[in-house]
Protein backbone atom coordinates (compact mmCIF):
# COMPACT_ATOMS: atom_id res chain seq x y z
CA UNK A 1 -46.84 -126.67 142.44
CA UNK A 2 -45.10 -125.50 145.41
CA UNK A 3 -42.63 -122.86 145.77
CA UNK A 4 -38.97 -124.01 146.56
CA UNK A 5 -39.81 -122.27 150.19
CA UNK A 6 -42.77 -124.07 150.77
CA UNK A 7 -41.40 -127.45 150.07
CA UNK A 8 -38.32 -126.77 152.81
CA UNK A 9 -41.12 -124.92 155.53
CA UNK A 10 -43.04 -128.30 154.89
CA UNK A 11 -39.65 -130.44 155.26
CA UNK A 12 -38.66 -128.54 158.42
CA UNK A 13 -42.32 -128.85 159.59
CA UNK A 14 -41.66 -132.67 159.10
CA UNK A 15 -38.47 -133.22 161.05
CA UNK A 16 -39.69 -131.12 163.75
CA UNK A 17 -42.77 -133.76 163.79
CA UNK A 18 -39.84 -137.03 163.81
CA UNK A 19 -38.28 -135.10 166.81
CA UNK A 20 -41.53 -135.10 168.84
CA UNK A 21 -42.04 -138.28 168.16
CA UNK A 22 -38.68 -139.70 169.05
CA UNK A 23 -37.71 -140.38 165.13
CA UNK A 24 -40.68 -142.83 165.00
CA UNK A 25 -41.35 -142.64 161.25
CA UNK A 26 -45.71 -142.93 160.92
CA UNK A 27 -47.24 -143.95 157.60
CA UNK A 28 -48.08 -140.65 157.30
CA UNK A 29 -44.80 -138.81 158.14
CA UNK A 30 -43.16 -141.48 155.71
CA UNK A 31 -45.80 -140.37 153.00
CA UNK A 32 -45.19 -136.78 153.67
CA UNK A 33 -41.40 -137.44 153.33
CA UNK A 34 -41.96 -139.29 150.40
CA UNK A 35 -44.35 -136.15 148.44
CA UNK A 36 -42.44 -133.24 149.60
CA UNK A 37 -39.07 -135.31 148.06
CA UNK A 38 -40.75 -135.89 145.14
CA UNK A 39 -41.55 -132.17 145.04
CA UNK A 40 -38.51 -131.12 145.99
CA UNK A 41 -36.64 -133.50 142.63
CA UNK A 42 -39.52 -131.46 140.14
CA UNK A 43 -38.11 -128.21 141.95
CA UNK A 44 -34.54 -129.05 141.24
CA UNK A 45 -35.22 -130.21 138.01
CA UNK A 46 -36.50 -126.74 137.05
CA UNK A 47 -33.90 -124.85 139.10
CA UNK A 48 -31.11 -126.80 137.25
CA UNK A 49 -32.57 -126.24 134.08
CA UNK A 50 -32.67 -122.55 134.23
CA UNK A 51 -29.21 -122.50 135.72
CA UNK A 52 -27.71 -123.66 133.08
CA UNK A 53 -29.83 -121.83 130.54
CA UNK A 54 -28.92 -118.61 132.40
CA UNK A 55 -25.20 -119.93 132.52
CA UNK A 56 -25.46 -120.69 128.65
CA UNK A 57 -27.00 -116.87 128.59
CA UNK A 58 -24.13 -115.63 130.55
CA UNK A 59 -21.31 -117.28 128.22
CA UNK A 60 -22.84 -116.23 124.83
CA UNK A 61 -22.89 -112.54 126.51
CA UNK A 62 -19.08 -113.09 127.34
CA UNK A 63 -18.61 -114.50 123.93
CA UNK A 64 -20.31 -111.49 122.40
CA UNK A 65 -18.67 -108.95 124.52
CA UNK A 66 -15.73 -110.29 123.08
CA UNK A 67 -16.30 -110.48 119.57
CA UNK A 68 -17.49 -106.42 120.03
CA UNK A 69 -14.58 -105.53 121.93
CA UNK A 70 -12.52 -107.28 119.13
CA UNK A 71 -14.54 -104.43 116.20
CA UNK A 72 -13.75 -101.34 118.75
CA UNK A 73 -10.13 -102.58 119.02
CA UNK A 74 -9.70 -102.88 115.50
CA UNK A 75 -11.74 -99.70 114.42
CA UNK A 76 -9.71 -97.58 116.70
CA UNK A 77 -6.83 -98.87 115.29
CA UNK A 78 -8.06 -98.07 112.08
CA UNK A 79 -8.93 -94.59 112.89
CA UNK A 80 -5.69 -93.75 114.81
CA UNK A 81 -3.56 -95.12 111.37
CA UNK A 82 -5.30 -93.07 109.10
CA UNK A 83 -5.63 -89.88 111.97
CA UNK A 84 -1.53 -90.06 111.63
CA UNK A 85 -1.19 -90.65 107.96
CA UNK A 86 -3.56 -87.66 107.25
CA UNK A 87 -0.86 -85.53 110.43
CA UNK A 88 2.58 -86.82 107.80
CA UNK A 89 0.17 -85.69 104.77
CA UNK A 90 -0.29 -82.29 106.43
CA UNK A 91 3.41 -81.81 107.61
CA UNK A 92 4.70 -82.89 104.28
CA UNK A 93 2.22 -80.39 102.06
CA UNK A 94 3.66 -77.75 105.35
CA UNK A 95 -0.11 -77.07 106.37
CA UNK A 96 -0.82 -75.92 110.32
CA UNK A 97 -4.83 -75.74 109.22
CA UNK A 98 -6.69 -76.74 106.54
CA UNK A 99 -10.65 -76.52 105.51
CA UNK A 100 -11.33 -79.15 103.10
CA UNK A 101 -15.18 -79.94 102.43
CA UNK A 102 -17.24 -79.75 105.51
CA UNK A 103 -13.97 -80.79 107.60
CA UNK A 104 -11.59 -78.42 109.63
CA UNK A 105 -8.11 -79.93 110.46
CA UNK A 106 -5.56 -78.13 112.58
CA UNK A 107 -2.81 -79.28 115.10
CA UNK A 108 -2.79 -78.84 118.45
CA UNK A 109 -0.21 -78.43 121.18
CA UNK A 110 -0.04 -80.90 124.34
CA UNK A 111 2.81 -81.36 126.13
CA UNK A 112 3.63 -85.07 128.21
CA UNK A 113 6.94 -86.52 130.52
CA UNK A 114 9.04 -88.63 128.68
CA UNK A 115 11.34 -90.64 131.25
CA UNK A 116 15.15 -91.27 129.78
CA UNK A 117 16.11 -92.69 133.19
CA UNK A 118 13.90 -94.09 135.92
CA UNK A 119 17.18 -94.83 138.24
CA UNK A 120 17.57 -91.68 138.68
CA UNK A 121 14.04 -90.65 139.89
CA UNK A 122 13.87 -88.92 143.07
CA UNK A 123 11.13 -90.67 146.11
CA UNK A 124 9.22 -87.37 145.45
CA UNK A 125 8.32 -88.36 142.51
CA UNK A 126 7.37 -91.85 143.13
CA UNK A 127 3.80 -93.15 143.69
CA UNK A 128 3.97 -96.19 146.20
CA UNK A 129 0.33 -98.25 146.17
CA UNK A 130 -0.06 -101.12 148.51
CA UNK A 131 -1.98 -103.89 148.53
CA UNK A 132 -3.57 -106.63 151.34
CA UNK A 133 -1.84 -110.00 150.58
CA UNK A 134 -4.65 -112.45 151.42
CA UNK A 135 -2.97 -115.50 149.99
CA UNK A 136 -0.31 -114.61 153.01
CA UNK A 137 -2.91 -114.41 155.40
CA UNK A 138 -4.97 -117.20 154.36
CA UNK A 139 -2.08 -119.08 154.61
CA UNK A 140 -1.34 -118.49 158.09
CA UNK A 141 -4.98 -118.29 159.19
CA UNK A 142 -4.89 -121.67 158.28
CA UNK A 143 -1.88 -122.42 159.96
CA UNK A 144 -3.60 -121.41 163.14
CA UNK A 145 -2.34 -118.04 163.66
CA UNK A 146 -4.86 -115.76 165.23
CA UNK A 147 -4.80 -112.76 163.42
CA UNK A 148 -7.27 -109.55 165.14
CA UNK A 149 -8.05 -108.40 161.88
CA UNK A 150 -8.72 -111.10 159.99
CA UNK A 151 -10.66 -114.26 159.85
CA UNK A 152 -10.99 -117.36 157.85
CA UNK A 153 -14.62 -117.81 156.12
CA UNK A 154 -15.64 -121.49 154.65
CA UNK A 155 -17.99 -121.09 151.77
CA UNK A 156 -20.34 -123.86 150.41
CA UNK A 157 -20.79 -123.11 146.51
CA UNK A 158 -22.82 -125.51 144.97
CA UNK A 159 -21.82 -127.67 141.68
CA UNK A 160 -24.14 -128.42 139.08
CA UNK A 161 -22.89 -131.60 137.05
């Protein structure tokens, strides 16, 4: 069986015969049309079918990604409750450090920014991140505004039904 490439080489190599003959369609032009479509409907057939089994593939992976990202969410969860009721069983029984079994627990210092009023926050202190607005500029791209920096691309994407 031919490869996808061959069968559109051999369906260029066929309209480039039509236009040197003026579009006069031969017997065996219209036979050649006639095998490499049948070709190409086998090819598509295939193609299709591992689209969609690779789409399938894709989905499940999502679906699994998911359902694992679901345990770690709920396992860290776990650990951080019990991580703070073990800290409130410490503070209570007044223990800094403790060696219990083959486990050493101790408390460490960290220090963070708490915020009690963001009105009052000096620009110095502010982080300002800016972003391209695209939907503006597609927008007037498309309104026929030339824009130096920018242009409007048309993409095909093909649909599989």
């Amino acid at each position: 069986m031919a490869t996808l490439f061959d069968i559109t080489a051999e369906q260029r190599r066929i309209n480039d015969a039509l236009m040197e003959s003026g579009g006069e369609l031969t017997p065996e032009l219209e036979e050649a049309l006639l095998v490499n479509a049948e070709n190409f409907a086998v090819k598509v057939e295939g193609y299709t079918t591992s689209i969609r089994k690779f789409d399938a593939l894709a989905e499940a992976a999502d679906a699994e990604i998911k359902r694992i990202q679901a345990i770690k969410k709920s396992a860290t969860n776990s650990a951080k409750r019990l991580k703070e009721s073990l800290a409130y069983g410490m503070e209570v029984m007044g223990m800094d450090k403790a060696e219990i079994g083959l486990n050493k627990l101790s408390f460490r210092t960290s220090t963070a920014v708490n915020i009690t009023d963001e009105v009052k926050i000096p620009n110095q202190y502010i982080k300002v991140e800016t972003s391209i607005d695209k939907m503006a500029l597609k927008k007037d791209l498309q309104a026929g505004m030339v824009i130096e920096f920018a242009e409007l691309l048309i993409n095909r994407n093909l649909q599989i039904r």
